[in-house]
C-alpha atoms as a PDB file:
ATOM      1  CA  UNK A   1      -1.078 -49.475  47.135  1.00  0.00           C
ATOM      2  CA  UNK A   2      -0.364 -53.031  48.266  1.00  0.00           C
ATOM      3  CA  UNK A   3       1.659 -53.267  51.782  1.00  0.00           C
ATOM      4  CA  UNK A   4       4.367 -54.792  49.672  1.00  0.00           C
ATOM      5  CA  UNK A   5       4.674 -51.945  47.855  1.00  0.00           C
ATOM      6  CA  UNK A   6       4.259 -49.760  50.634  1.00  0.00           C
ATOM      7  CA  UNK A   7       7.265 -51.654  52.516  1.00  0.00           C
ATOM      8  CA  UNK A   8       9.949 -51.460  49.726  1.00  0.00           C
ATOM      9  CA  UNK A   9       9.792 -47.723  49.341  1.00  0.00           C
ATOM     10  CA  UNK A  10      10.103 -47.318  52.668  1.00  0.00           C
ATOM     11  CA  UNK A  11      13.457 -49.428  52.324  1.00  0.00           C
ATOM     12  CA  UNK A  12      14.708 -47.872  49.554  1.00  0.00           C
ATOM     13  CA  UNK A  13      14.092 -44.225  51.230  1.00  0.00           C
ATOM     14  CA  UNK A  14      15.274 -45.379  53.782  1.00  0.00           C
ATOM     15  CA  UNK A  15      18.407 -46.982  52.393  1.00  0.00           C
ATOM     16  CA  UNK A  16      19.176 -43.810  50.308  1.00  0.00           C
ATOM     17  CA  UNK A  17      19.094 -41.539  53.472  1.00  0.00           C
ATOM     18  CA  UNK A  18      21.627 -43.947  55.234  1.00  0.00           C
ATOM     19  CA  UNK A  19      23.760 -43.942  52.142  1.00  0.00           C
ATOM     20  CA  UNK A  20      24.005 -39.925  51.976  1.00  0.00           C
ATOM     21  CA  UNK A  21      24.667 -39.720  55.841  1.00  0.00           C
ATOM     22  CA  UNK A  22      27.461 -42.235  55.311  1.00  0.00           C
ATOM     23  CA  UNK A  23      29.510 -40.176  52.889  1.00  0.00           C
ATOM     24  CA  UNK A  24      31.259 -38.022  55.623  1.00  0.00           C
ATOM     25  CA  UNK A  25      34.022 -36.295  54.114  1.00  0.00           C
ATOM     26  CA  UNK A  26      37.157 -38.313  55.731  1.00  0.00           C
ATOM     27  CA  UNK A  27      40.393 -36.296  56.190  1.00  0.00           C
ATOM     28  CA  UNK A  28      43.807 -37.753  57.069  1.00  0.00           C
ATOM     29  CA  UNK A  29      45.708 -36.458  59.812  1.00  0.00           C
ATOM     30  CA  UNK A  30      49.569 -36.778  60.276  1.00  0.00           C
ATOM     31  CA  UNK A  31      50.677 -38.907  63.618  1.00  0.00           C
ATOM     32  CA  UNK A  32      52.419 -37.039  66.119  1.00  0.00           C
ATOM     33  CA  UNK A  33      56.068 -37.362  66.235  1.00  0.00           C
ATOM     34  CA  UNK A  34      55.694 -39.852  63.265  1.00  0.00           C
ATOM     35  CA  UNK A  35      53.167 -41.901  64.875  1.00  0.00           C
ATOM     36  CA  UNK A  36      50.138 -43.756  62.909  1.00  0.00           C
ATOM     37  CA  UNK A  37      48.209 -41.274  61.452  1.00  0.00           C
ATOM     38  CA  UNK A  38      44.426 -40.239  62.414  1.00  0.00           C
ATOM     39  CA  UNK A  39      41.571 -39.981  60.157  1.00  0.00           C
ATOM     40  CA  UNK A  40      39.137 -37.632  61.427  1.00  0.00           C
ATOM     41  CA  UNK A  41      35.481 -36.329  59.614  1.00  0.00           C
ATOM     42  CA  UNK A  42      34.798 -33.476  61.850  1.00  0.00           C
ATOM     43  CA  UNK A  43      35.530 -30.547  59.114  1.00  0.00           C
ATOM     44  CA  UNK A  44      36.471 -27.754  61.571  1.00  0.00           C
ATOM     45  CA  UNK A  45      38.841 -29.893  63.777  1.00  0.00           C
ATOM     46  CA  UNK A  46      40.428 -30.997  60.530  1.00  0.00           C
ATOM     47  CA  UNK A  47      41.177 -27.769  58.792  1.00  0.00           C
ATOM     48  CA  UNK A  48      42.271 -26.236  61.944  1.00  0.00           C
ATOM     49  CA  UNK A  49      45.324 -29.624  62.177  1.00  0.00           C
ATOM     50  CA  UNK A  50      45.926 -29.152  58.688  1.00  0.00           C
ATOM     51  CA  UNK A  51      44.522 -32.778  57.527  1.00  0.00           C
ATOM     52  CA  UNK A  52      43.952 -34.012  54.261  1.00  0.00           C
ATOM     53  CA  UNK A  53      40.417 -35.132  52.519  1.00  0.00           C
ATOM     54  CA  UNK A  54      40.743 -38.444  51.391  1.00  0.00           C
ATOM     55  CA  UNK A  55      38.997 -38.156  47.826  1.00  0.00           C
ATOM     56  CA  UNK A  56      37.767 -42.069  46.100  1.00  0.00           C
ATOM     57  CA  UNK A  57      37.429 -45.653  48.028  1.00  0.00           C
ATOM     58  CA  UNK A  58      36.298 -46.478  51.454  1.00  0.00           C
ATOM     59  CA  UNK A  59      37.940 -45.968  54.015  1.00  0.00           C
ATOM     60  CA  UNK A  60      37.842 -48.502  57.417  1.00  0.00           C
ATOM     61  CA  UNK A  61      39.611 -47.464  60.793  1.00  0.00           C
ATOM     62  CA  UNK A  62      39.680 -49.722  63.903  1.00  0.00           C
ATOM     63  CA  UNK A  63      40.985 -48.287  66.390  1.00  0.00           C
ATOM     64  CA  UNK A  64      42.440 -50.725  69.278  1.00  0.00           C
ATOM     65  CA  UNK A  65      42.970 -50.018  72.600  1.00  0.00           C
ATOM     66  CA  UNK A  66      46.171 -48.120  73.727  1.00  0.00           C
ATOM     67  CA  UNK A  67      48.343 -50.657  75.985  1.00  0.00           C
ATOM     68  CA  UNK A  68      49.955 -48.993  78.692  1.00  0.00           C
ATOM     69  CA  UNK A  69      53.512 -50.039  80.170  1.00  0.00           C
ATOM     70  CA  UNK A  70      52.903 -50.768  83.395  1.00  0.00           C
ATOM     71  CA  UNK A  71      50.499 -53.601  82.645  1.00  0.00           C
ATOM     72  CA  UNK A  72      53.288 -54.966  80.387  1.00  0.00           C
ATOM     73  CA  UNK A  73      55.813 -54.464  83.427  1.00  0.00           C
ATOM     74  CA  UNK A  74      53.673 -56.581  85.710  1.00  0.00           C
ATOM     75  CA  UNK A  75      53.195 -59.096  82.967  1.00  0.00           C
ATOM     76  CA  UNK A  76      56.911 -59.580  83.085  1.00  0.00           C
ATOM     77  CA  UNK A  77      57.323 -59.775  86.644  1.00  0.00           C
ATOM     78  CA  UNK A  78      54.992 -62.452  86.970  1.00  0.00           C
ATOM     79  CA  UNK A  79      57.313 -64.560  84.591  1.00  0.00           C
ATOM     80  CA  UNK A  80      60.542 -64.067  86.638  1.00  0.00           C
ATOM     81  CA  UNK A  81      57.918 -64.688  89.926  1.00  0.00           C
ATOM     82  CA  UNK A  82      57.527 -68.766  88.384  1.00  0.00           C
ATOM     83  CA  UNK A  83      58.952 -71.218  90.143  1.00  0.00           C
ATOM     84  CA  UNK A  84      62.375 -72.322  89.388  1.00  0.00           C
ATOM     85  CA  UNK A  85      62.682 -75.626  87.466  1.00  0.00           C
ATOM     86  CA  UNK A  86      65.044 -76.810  90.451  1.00  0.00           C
ATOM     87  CA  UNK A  87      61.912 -78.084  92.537  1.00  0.00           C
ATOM     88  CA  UNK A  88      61.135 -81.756  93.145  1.00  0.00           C
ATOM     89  CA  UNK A  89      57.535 -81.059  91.852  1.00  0.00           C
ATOM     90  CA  UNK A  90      59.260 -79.458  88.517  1.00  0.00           C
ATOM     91  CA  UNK A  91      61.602 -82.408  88.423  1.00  0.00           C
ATOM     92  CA  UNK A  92      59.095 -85.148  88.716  1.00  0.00           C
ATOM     93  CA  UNK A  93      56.619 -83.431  85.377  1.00  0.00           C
ATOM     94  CA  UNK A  94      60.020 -83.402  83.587  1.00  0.00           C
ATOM     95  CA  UNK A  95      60.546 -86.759  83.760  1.00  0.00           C
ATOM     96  CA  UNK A  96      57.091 -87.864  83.749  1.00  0.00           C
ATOM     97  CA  UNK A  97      57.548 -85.885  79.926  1.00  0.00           C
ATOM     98  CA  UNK A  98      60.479 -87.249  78.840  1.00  0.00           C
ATOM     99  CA  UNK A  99      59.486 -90.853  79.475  1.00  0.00           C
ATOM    100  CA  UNK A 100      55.881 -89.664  77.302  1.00  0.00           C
ATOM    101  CA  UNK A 101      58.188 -88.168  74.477  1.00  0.00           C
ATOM    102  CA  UNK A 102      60.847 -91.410  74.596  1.00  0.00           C
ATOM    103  CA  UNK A 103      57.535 -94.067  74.432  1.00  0.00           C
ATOM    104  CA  UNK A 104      56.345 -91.511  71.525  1.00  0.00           C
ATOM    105  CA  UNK A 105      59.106 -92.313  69.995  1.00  0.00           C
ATOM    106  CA  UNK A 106      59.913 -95.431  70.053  1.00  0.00           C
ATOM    107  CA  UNK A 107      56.503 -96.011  68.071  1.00  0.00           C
ATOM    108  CA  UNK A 108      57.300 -93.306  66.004  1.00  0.00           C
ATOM    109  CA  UNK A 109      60.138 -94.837  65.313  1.00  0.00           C
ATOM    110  CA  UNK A 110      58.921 -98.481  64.818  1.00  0.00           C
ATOM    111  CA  UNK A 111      56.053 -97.353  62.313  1.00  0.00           C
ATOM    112  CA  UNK A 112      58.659 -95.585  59.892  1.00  0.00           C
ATOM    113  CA  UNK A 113      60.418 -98.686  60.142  1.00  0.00           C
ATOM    114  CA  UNK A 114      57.233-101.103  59.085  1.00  0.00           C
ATOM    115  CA  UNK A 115      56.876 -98.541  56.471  1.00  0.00           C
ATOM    116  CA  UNK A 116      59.688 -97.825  55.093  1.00  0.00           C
ATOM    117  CA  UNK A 117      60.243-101.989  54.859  1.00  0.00           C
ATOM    118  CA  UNK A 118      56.772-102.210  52.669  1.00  0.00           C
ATOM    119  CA  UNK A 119      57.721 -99.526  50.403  1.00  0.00           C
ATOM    120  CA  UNK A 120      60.653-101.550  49.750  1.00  0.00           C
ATOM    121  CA  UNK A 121      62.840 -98.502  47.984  1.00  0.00           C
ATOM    122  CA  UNK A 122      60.113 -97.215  46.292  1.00  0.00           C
ATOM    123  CA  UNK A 123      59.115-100.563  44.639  1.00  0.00           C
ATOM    124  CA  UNK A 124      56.280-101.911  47.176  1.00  0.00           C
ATOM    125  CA  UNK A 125      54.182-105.331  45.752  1.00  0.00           C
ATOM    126  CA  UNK A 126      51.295-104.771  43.981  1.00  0.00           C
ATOM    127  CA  UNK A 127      47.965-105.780  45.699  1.00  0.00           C
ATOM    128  CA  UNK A 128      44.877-106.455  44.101  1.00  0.00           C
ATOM    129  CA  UNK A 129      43.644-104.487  41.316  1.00  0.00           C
ATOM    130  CA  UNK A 130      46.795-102.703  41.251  1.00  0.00           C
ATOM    131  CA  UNK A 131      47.941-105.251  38.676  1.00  0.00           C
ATOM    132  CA  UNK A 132      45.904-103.768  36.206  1.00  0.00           C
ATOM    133  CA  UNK A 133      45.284-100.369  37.341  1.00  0.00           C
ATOM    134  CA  UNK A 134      48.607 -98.787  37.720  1.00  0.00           C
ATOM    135  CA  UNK A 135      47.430 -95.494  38.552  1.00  0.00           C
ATOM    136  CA  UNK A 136      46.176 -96.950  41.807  1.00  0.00           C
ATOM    137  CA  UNK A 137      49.485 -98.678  42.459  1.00  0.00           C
ATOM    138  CA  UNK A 138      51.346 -94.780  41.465  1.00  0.00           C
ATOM    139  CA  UNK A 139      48.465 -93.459  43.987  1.00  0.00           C
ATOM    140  CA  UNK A 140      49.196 -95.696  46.838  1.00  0.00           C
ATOM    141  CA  UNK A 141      53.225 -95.121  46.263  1.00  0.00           C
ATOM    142  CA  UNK A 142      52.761 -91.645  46.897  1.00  0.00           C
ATOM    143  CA  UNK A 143      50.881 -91.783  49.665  1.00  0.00           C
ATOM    144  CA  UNK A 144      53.200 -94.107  50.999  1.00  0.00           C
ATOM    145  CA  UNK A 145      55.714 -91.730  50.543  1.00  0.00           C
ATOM    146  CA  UNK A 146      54.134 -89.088  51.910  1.00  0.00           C
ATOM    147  CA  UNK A 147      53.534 -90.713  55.163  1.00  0.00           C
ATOM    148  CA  UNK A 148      56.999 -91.671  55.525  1.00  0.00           C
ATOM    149  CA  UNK A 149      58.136 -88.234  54.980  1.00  0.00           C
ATOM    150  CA  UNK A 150      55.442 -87.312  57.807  1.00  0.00           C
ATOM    151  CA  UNK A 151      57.021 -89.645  60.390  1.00  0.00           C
ATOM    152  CA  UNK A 152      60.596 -88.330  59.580  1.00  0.00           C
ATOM    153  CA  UNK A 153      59.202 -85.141  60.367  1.00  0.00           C
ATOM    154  CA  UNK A 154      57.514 -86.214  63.513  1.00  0.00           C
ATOM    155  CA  UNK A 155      60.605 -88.380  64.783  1.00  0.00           C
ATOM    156  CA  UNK A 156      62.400 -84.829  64.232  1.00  0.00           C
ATOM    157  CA  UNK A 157      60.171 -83.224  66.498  1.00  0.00           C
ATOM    158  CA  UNK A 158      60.105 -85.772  68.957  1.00  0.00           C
ATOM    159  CA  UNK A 159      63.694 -85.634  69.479  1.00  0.00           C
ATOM    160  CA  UNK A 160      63.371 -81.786  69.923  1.00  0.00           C
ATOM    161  CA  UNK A 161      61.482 -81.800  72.470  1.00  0.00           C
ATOM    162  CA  UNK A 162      63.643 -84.281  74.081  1.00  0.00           C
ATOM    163  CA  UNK A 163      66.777 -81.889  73.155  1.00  0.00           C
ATOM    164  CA  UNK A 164      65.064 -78.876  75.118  1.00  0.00           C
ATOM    165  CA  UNK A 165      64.273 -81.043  78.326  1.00  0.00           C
ATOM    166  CA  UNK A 166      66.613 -80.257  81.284  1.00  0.00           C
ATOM    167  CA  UNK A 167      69.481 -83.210  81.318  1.00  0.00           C
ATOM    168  CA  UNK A 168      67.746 -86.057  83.699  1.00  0.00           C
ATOM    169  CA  UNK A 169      68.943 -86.127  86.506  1.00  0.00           C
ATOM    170  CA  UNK A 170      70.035 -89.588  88.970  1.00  0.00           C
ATOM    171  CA  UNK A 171      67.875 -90.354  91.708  1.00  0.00           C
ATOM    172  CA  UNK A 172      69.938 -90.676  94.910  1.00  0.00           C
END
């Protein structure tokens, strides 16, 4: 026989003995106290809780690990622990923020102008080829359009992140 040869059976014994090995019998047990339930494929164990075989399909658990509560309890100590936003440091990113968001806007708000004045109501001036290919003019409406709509949406979210900015305060 060639090596070739030799090699496949191999895999395909091989492969079949896997196969048979991974058809455990899987039985489902109820949580405790209405937790998630446990799937098990240790025969005695199961019989002995009163689980169910799960006949048809695969079945895939992943099991994560359990998080315990005092991890979660130092977690939120460490959040009341920040610093208050009262500090001069605090104070100074604030504003240093605000003035980022405020220039943000302002170009924000001067490129939705520019735009909305070429799209002229939804009418903009052909250019070009346009004049005889009117799909390209629909095309470039659209997209006109779209940006616009993008800007609103960015202008909105500009000026909610200003809204959620402590008040600014008046240097002394």
């Amino acid at each position: 026989m060639k090596p070739a040869v030799l090699l496949s059976t191999f895999l395909v014994l091989a492969g079949s003995v896997v196969a048979a090995s991974a058809q455990e019998r899987i039985y489902r047990c109820a949580g405790k106290g209405g937790a998630t339930p446990e799937y098990i494929n240790n025969a005695r164990d199961a019989q002995a809780r009163g689980c169910k075989q799960i006949d048809g399909g695969n079945v895939t658990v992943v099991q994560s690990a359990p998080v315990s509560r005092p991890a979660a309890v130092r977690v939120a100590g460490a959040v009341q622990a920040a610093p208050v936003s009262g500090s001069s440091e605090q104070r100074a990113r604030d504003s240093d923020t605000r003035a980022i968001l405020e220039s943000e806007l302002k170009k924000a708000e001067i490129k939705l102008a520019e735009q909305q004045k070429e799209f002229n109501n939804g009418e903009p001036e052909k250019q070009g080829i346009e004049g005889r290919n009117y799909q390209r003019y629909l095309d470039r409406v659209a997209e006109m359009k779209e940006s616009i709509a993008r800007h609103e949406s960015d202008i909105a979210g500009l000026k909610r992140e200003i809204g959620r900015l402590p008040a600014p305060t008046a240097r002394q």
